[in-house]
Protein backbone atom coordinates (compact mmCIF):
# COMPACT_ATOMS: atom_id res chain seq x y z
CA UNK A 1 79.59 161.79 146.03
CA UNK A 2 82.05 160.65 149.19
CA UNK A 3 84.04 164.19 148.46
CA UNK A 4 80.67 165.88 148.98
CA UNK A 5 79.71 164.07 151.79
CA UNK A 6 83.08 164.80 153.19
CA UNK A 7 82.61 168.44 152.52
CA UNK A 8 79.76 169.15 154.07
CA UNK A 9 79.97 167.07 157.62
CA UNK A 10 83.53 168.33 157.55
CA UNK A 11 82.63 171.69 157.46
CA UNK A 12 79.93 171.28 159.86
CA UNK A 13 82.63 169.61 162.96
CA UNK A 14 84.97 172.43 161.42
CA UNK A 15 82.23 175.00 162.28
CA UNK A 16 81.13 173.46 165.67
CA UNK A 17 84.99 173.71 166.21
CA UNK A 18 84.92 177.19 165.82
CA UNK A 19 82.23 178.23 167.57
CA UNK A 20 83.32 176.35 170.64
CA UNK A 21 86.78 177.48 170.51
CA UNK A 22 87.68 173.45 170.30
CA UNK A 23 89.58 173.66 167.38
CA UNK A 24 92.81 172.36 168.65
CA UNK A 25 90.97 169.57 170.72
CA UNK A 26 88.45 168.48 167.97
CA UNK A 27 91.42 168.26 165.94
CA UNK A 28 93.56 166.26 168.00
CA UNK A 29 90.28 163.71 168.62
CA UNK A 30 89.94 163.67 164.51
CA UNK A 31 93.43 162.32 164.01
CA UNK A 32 93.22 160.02 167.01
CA UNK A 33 89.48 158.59 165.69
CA UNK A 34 90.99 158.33 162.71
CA UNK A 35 93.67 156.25 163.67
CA UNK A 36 91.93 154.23 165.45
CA UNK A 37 89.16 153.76 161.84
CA UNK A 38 92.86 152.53 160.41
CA UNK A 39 94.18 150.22 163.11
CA UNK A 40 91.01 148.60 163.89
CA UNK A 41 89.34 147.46 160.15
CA UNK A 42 87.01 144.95 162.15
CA UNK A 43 85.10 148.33 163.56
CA UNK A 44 84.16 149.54 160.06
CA UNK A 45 83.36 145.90 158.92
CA UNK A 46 80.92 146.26 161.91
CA UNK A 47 79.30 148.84 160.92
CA UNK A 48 79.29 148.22 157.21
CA UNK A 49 77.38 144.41 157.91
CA UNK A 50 74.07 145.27 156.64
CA UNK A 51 72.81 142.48 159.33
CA UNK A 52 74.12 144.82 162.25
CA UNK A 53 70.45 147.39 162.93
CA UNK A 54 71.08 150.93 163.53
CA UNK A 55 70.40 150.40 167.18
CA UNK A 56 72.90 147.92 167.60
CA UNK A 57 75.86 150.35 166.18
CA UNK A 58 74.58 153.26 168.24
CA UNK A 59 75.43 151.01 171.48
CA UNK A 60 78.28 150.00 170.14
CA UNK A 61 79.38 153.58 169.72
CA UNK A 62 78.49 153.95 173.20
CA UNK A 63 80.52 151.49 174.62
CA UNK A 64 83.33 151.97 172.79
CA UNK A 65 83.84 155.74 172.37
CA UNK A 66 81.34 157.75 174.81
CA UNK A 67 83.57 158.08 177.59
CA UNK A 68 87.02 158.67 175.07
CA UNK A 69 85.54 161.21 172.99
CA UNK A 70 84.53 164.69 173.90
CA UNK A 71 80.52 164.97 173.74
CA UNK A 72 81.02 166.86 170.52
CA UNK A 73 83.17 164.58 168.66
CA UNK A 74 80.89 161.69 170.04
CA UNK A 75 77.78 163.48 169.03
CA UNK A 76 79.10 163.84 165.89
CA UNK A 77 80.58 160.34 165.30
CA UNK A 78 76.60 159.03 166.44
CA UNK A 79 75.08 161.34 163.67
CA UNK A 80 77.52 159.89 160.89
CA UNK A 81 76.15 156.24 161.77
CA UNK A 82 72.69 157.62 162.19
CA UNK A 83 72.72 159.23 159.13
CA UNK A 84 74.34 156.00 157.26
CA UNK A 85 77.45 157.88 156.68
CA UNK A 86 79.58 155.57 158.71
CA UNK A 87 81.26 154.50 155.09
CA UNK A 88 82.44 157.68 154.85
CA UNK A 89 84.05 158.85 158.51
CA UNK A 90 88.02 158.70 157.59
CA UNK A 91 86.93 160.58 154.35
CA UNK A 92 85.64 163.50 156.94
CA UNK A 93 87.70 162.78 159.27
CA UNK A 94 90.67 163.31 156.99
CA UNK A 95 88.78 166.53 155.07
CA UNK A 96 88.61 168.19 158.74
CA UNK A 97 92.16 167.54 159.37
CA UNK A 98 93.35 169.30 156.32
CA UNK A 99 90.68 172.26 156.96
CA UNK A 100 91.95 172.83 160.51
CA UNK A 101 96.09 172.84 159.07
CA UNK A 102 94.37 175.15 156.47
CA UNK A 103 92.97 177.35 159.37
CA UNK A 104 95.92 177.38 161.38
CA UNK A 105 98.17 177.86 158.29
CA UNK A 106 99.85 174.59 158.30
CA UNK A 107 101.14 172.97 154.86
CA UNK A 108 101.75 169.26 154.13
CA UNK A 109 104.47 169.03 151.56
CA UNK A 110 105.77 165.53 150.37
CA UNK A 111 109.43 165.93 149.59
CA UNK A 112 111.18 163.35 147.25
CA UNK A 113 115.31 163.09 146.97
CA UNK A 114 117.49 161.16 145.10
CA UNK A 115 119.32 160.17 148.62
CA UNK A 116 118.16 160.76 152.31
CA UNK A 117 118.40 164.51 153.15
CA UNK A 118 120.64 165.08 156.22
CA UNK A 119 118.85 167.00 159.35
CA UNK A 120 120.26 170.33 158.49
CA UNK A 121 119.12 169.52 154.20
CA UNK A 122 115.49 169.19 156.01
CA UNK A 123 115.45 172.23 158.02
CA UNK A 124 116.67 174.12 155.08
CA UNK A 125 114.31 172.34 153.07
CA UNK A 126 111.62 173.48 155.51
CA UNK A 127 112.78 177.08 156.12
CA UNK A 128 112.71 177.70 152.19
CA UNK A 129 109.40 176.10 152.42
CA UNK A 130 108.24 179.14 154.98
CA UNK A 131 109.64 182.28 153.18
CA UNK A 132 108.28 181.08 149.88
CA UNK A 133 104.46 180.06 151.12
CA UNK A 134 101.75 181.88 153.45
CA UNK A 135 101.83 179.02 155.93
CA UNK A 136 103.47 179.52 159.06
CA UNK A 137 104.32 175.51 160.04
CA UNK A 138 105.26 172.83 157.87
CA UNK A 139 104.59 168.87 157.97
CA UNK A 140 106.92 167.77 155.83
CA UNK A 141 107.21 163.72 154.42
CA UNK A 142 110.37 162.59 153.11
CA UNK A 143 111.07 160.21 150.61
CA UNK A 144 114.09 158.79 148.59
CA UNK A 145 114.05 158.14 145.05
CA UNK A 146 117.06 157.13 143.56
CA UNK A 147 115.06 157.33 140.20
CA UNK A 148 115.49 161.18 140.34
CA UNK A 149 119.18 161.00 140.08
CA UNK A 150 119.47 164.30 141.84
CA UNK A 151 117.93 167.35 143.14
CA UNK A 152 114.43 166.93 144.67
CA UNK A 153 110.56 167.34 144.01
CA UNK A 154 108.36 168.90 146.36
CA UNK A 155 104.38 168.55 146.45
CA UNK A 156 102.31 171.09 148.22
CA UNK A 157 98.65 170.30 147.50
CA UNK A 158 98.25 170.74 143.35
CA UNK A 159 101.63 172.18 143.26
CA UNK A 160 104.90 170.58 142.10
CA UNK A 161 108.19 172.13 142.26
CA UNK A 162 110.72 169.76 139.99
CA UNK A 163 114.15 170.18 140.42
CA UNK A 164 115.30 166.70 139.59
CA UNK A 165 118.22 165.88 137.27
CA UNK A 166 115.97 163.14 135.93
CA UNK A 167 113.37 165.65 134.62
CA UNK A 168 115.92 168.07 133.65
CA UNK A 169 117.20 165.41 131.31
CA UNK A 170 114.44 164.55 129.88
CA UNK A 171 113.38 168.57 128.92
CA UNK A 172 117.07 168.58 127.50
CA UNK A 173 115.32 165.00 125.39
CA UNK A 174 112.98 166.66 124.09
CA UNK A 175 114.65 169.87 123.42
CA UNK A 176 117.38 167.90 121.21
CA UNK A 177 114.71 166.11 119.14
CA UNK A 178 112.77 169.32 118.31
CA UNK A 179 116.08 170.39 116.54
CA UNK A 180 116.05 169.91 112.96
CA UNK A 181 119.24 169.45 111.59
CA UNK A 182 119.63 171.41 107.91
């Protein structure tokens, strides 16, 4: 239910980004807002205490965020509460975010190594990244797992690249046991 709910007020700020040419803006206001959902848990408390009326979180959206937020990221923050959606705002916060890197072509990729890549390992990493995919920008997250051994994995939405010595050893595992010996 929260993924649909996500969905559609998502794609309605993604549309009202669109048609006012605020893409970049709206954008920048979503990952502010929803930094400021994740450093501040007291706000959603707030608005999640059942004793709090509607009326009360409406002014406190007011006072907090009217003269911070652009009237069309405020308008829409106001209908989320109105509408009893407030639960859900990092969810559609966070589904906007991806659809604008989606619109302006830019992947996430979450890049796991046995050891710390150097600076010039990432920008290779990254440039491989490019030529292979449609996207023309990368945000890339680096991790170390010492568990791989070697090599690297690489996670771009659903897909997994697996290049680690780990998993190559265990294919060669299960390779050996499938032969029978005669």
């Amino acid at each position: 239910m929260a993924k649909l709910v996500s969905k559609v007020y998502g794609d309605a700020l993604m549309e009202v980004a669109l048609d006012g040419q605020k893409v970049d803006a709206l954008y920048e206001e979503a990952r502010a807002l929803g930094s400021v959902w994740e450093e501040n848990p007291e706000l959603a408390a707030l608005l999640d205490n059942p004793k709090v009326v509607r009326e009360e979180k409406q002014t406190l959206l007011e006072q907090v965020f009217r003269d911070r937020l652009s009237p069309e990221m405020f308008g829409f923050l106001t209908t989320i509460v109105e509408k009893g959606r407030h639960k859900e705002i990092r969810a559609i916060l966070a589904y906007f975010i991806g659809q604008v890197k989606e619109y302006k072509k830019i992947g996430t990729a979450q890049v796991a190594s046995a050891v710390a890549l150097s600076d010039a390992q990432k920008a290779q990493v990254k440039e491989r990244l490019l030529e292979t995919t449609q996207y023309v920008d990368f945000e890339i997250e680096h991790t170390v797992d010492p568990s791989l051994i070697g090599g690297m994995v690489i996670r771009i939405g659903d897909r997994v690249v697996d290049s680690s010595i780990k998993t190559q050893l265990y294919e060669l595992q299960k390779k050996l046991y499938d032969i029978q010996l005669a």
